[in-house]
Each structure stands twice: as structure tokens, then as C-alpha cells.
N, C-alpha and C. Protein backbone atom coordinates (compact mmCIF):
# COMPACT_ATOMS: atom_id res chain seq x y z
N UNK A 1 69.07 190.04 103.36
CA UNK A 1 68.98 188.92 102.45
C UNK A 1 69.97 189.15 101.32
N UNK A 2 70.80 188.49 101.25
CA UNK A 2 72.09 188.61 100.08
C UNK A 2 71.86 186.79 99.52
N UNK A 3 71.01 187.28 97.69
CA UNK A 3 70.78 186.23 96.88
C UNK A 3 71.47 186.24 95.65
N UNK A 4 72.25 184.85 95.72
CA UNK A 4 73.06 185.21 94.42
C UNK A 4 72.03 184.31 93.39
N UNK A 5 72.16 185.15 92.23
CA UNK A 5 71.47 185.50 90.82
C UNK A 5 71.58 184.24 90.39
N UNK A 6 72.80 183.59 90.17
CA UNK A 6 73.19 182.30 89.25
C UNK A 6 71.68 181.52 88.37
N UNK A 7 71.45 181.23 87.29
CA UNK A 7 70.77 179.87 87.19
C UNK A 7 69.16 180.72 87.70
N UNK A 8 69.03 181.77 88.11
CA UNK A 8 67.05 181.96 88.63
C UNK A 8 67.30 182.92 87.51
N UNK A 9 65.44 183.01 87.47
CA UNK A 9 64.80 183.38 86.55
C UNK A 9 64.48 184.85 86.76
N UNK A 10 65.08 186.08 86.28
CA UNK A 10 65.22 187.58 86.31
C UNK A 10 63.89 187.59 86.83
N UNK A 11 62.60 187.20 86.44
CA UNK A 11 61.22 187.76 86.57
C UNK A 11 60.76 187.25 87.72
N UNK A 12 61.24 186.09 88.47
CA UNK A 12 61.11 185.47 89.70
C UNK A 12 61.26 186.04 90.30
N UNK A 13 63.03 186.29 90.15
CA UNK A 13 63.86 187.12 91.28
C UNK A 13 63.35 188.65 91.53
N UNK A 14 63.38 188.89 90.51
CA UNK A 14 62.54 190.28 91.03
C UNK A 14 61.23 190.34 91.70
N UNK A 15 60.53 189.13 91.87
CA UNK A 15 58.99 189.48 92.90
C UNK A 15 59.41 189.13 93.74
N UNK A 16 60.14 188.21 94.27
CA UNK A 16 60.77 187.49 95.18
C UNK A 16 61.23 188.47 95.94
N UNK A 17 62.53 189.19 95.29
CA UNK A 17 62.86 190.54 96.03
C UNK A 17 62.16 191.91 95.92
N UNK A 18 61.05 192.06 95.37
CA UNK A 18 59.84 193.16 95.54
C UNK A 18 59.11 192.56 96.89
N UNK A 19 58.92 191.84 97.33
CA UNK A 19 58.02 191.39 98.59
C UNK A 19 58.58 191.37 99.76
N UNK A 20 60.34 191.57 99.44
CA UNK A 20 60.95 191.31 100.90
C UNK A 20 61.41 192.87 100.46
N UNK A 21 61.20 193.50 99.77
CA UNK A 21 62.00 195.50 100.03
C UNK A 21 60.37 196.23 100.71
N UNK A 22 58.76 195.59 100.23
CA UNK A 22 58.17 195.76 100.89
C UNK A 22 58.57 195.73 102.06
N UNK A 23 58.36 194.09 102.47
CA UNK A 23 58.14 194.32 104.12
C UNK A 23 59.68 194.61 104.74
N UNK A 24 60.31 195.51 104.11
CA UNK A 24 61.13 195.72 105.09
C UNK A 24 62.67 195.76 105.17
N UNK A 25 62.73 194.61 104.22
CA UNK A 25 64.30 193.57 104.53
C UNK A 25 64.86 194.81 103.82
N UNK A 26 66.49 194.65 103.87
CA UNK A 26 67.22 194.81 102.73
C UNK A 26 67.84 193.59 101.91
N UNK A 27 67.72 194.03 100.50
CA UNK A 27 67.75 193.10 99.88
C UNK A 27 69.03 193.21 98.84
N UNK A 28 70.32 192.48 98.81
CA UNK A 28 71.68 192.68 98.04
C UNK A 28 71.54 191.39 97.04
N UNK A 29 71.78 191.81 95.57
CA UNK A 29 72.05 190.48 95.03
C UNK A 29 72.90 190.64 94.06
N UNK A 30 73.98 189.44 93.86
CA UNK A 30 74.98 189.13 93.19
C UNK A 30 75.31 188.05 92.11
N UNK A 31 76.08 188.46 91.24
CA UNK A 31 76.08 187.90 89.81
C UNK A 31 75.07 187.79 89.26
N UNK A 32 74.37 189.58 88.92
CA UNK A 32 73.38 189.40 88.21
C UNK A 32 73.37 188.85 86.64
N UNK A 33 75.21 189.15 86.27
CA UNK A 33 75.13 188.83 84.68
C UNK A 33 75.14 187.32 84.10
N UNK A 34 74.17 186.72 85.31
CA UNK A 34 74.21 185.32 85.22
C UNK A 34 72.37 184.23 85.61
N UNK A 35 71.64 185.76 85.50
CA UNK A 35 70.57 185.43 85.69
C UNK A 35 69.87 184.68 84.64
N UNK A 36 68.67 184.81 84.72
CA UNK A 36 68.00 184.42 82.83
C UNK A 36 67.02 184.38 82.79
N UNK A 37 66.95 184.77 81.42
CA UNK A 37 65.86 185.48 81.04
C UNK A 37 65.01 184.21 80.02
N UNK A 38 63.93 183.85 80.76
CA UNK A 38 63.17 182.47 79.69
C UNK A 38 62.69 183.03 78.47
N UNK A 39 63.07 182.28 77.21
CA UNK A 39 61.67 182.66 76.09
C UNK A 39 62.71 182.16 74.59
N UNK A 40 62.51 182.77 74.04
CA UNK A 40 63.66 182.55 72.27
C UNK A 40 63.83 183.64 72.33
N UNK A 41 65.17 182.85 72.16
CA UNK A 41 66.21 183.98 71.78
C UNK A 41 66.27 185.28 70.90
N UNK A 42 65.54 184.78 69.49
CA UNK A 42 65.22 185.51 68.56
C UNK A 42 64.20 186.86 69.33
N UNK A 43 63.18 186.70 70.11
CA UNK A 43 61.99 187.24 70.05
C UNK A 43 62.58 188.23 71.97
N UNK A 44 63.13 187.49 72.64
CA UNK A 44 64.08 188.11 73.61
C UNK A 44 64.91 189.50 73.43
N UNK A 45 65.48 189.23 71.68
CA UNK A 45 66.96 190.15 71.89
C UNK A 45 66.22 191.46 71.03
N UNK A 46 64.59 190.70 70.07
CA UNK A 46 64.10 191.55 69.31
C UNK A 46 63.10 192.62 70.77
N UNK A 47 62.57 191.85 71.80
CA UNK A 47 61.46 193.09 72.56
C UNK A 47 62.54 194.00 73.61
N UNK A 48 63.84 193.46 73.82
CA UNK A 48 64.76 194.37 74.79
C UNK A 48 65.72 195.14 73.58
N UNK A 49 65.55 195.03 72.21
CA UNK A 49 66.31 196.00 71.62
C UNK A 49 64.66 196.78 71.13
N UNK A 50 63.92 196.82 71.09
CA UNK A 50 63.06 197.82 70.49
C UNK A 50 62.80 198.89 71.80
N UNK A 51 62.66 197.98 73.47
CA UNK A 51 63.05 198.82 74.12
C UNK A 51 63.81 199.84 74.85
N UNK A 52 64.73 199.19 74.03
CA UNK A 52 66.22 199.98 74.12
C UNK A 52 66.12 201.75 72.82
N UNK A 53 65.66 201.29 71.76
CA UNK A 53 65.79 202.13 70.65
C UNK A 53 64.72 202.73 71.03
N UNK A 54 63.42 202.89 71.57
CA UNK A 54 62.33 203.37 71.64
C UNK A 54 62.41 204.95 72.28
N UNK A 55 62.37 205.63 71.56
CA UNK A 55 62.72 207.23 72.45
C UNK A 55 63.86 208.31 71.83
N UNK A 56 64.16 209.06 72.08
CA UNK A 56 65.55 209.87 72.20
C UNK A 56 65.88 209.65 72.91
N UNK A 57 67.13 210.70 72.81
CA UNK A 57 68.36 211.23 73.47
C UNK A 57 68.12 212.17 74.77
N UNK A 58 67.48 213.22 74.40
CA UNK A 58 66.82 214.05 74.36
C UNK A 58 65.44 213.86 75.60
N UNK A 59 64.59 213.28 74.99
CA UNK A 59 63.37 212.65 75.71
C UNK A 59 63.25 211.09 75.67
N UNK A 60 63.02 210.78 77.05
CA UNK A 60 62.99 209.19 77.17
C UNK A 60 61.88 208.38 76.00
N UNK A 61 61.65 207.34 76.61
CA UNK A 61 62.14 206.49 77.96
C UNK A 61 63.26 205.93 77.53
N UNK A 62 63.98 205.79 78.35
CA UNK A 62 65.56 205.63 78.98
C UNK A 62 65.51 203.89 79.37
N UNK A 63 65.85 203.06 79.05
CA UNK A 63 66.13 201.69 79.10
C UNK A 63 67.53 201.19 79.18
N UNK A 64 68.05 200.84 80.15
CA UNK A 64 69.43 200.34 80.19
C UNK A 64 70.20 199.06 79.66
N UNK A 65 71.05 199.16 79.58
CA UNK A 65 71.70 198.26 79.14
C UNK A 65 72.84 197.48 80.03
N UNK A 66 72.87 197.51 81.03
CA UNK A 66 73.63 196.75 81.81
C UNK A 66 72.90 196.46 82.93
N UNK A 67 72.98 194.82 83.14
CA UNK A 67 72.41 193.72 83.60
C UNK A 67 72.37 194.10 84.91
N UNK A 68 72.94 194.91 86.01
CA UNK A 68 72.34 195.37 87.33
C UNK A 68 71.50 196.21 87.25
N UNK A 69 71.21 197.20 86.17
CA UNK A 69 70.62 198.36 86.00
C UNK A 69 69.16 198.20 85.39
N UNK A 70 69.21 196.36 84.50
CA UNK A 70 68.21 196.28 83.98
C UNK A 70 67.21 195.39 84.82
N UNK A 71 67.69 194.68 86.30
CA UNK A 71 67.42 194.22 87.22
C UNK A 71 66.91 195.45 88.39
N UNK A 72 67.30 196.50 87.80
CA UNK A 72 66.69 197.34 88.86
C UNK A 72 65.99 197.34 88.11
N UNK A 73 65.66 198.00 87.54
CA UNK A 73 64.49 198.58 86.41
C UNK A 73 62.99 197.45 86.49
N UNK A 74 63.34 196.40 86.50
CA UNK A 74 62.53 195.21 86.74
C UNK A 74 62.08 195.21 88.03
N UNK A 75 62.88 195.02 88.81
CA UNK A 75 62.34 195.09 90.76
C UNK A 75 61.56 196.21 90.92
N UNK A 76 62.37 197.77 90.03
CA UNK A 76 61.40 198.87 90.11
C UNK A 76 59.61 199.11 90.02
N UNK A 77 59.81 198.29 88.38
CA UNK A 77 58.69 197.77 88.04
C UNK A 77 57.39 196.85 88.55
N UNK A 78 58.05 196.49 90.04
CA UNK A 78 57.13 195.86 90.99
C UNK A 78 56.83 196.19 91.88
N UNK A 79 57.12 197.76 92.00
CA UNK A 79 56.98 198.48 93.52
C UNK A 79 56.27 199.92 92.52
N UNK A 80 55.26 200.38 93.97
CA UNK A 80 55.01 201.69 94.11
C UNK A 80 55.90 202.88 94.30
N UNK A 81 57.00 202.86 92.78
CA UNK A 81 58.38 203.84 93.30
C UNK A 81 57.83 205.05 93.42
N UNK A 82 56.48 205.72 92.81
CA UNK A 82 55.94 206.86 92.94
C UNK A 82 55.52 207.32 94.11
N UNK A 83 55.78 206.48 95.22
CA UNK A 83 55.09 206.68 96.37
C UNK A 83 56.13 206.38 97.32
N UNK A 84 55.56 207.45 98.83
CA UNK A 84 57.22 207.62 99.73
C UNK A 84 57.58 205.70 99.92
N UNK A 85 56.66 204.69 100.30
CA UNK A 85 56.51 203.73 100.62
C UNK A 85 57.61 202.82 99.50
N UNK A 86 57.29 202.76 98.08
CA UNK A 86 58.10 202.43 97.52
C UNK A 86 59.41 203.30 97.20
N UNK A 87 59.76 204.48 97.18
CA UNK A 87 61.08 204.93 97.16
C UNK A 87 61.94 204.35 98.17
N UNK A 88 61.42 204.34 99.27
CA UNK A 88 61.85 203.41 100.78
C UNK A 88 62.52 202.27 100.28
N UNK A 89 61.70 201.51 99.89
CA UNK A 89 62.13 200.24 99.46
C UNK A 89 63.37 200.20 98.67
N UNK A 90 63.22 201.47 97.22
CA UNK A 90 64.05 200.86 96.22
C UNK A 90 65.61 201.48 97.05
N UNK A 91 65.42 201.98 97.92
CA UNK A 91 66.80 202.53 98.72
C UNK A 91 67.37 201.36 99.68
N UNK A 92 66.73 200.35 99.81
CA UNK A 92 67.21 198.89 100.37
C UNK A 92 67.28 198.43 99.45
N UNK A 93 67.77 198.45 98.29
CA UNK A 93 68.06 197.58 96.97
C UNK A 93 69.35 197.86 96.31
N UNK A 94 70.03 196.67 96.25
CA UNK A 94 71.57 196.87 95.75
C UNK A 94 71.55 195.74 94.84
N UNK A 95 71.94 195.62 94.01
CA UNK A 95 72.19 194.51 92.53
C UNK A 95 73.66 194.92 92.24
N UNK A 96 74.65 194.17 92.20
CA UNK A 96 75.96 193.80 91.59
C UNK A 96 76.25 193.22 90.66
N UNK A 97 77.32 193.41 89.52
CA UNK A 97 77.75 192.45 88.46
C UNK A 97 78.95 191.45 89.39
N UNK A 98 79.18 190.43 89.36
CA UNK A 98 79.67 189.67 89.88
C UNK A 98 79.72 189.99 91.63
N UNK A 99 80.73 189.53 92.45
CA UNK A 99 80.47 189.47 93.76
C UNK A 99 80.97 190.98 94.74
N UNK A 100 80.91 191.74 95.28
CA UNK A 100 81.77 192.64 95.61
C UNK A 100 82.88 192.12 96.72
N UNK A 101 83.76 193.02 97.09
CA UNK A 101 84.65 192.57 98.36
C UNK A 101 83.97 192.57 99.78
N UNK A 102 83.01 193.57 99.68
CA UNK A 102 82.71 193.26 100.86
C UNK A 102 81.45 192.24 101.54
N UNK A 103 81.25 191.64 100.30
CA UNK A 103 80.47 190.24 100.50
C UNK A 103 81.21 188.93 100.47
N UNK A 104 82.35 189.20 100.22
CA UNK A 104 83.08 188.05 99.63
C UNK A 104 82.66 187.26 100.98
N UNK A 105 83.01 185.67 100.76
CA UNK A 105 82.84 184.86 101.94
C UNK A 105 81.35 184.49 102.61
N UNK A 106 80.37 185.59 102.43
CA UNK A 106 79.10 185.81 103.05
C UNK A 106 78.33 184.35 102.91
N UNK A 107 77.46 183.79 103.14
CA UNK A 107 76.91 183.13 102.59
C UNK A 107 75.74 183.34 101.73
N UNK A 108 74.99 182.90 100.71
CA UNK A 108 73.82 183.69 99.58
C UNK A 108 72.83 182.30 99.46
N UNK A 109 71.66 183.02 99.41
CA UNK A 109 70.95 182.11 99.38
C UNK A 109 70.11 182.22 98.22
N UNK A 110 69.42 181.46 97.67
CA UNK A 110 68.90 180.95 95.89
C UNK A 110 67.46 180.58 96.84
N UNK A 111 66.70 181.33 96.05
CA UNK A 111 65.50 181.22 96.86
C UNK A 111 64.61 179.92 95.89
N UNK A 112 63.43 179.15 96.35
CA UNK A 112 63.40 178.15 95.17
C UNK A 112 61.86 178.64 94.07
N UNK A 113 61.52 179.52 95.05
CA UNK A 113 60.72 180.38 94.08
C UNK A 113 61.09 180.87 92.59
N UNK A 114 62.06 180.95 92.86
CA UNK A 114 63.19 182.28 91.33
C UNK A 114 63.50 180.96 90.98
N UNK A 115 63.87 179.49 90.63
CA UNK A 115 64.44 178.88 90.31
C UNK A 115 63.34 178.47 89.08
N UNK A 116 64.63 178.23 88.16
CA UNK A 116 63.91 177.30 86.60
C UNK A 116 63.34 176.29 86.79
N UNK A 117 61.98 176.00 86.15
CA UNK A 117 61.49 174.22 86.08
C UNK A 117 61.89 174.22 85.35
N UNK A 118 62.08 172.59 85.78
CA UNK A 118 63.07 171.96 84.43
C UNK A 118 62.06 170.97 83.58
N UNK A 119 62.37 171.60 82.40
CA UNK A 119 61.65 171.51 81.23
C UNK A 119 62.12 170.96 80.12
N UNK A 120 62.01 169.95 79.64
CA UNK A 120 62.85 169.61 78.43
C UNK A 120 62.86 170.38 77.15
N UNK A 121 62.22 171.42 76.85
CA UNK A 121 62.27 172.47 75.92
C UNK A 121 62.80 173.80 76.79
N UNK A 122 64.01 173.78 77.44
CA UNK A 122 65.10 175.09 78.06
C UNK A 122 65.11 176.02 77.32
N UNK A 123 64.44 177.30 76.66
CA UNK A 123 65.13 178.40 75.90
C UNK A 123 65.02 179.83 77.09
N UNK A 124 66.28 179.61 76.58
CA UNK A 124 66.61 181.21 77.69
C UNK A 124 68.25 181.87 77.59
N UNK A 125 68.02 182.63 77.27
CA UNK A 125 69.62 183.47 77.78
C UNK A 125 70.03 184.29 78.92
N UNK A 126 70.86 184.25 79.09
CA UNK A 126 71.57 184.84 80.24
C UNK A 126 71.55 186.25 80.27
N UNK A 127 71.50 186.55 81.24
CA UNK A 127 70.90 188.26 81.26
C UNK A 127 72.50 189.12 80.72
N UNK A 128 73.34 188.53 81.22
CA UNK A 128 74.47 189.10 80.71
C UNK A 128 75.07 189.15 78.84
N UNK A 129 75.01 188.09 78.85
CA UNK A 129 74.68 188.16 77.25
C UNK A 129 73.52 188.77 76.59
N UNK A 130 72.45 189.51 77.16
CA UNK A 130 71.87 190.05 76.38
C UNK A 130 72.36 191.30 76.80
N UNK A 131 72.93 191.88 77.68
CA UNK A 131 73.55 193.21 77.99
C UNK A 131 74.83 193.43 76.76
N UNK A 132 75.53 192.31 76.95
CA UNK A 132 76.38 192.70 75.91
C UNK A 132 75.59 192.84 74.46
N UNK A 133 74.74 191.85 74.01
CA UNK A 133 73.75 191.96 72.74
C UNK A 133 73.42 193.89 72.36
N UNK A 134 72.73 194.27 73.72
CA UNK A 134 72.54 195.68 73.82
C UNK A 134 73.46 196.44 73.35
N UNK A 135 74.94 196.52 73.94
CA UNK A 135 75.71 197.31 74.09
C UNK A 135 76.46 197.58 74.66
N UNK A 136 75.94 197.00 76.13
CA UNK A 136 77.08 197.14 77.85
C UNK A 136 78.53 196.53 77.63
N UNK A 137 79.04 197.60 78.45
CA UNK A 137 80.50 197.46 78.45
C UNK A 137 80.72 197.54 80.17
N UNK A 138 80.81 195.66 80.69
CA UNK A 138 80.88 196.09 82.24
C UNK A 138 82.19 194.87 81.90
């Protein structure tokens, strides 16, 4: 299953693709820095920077800052990674910042689960702009 990111909702996409690394599939997805993340802006950039600052250097927890890494971290977050069953899984899991070469051409499919209702009150940013907000340099 190769799903490109565009326009769905990070928290979708990640159960969406937690249910298919369960049963099995492998699961590739592209242009994650184009996903999004629903809510205000204000209250968005304030709970992913406190989880960003929360910890040392030294001793975690460790929170990333670039938008494939913070898409794992999320998919992670929906699997039993403590267990052989979910390590399995997260080893069929690949997330990309834009498209790679060797997908180019492929066809990708937008599942309609992960997709935004459309709502006449839209607040949300793009997962990539909040990576850069963070810090990421991709």
C-alpha cells in the first residue's frame, strides 16, 4: 500500500496505516510534509513544542522534529512496538518527505478514512510547517 499524505489528517492516517502493518501489508507513504494536523494553531505549535522541550539531552523523552519521524512516532503510538508482533509491523513501515525515485510514477492511493470533513470552521496546519516551527532542517 503506497499512500500519499497530501490534504489527510496525520491522526487518520496513522490508524489507517496501524491496521494494515497489523494485518500484514507493507505500508510506504509519501509527502508526509503535507499532511495536517487539525486544531489552532496557537494551541498545536504550543502541545508539540512543550513536547519537544520536555526532557534532556542526556535522558529522554526524545520527540522529533521532522515530519517523517514525527509520523512514525504517531503510527508507533498505535501499535504494540513492545512486543515481537508490533516490532514486525513497524519494520513494514516507511514514511518519506516528498516522493522518492523509486516510487516515482507508482500509483498512491488517499484512503477516504484519513480525509478532512469539510467544515466551514478549517483550522489546521500542515505537518511540515510545524516541523519547520520545531526546528527541522529537511
Amino acid at each position: 500500500m503506497i499512500v500519499d499524505a497530501t490534504g489527510l489528517v496525520m491522526g487518520r492516517l496513522a490508524s489507517v496505516a496501524a491496521k494494515h502493518l497489523l494485518s500484514g501489508e507493507e505500508v510506504k507513504i509519501v509527502n508526509i510534509e503535507n499532511a495536517i494536523v487539525t486544531g489552532r494553531k496557537e494551541s498545536i505549535f504550543d502541545d508539540y513544542g512543550q513536547s519537544r522541550q520536555r526532557g534532556t539531552k542526556e535522558r529522554g523523552p526524545y520527540f522529533p522534529r521532522r515530519p517523517d519521524r514525527i509520523m512514525t512516532r504517531t503510527i508507533r503510538g498505535m501499535l504494540p512496538y513492545k512486543m515481537q508482533r508490533g516490532r514486525d509491523a513497524m519494520m513494514k513501515l516507511r514514511v518519506f518527505i516528498g516522493v522518492p525515485r523509486e516510487l516515482k510514477g507508482q500509483t498512491f492511493e488517499q484512503p477516504k478514512d484519513a480525509m478532512m470533513r469539510q467544515t466551514s470552521n478549517a483550522n489546521y496546519v500542515e505537518l511540515g510547517v510545524l516541523s519547520k516551527r520545531l526546528g527541522a532542517k529537511f
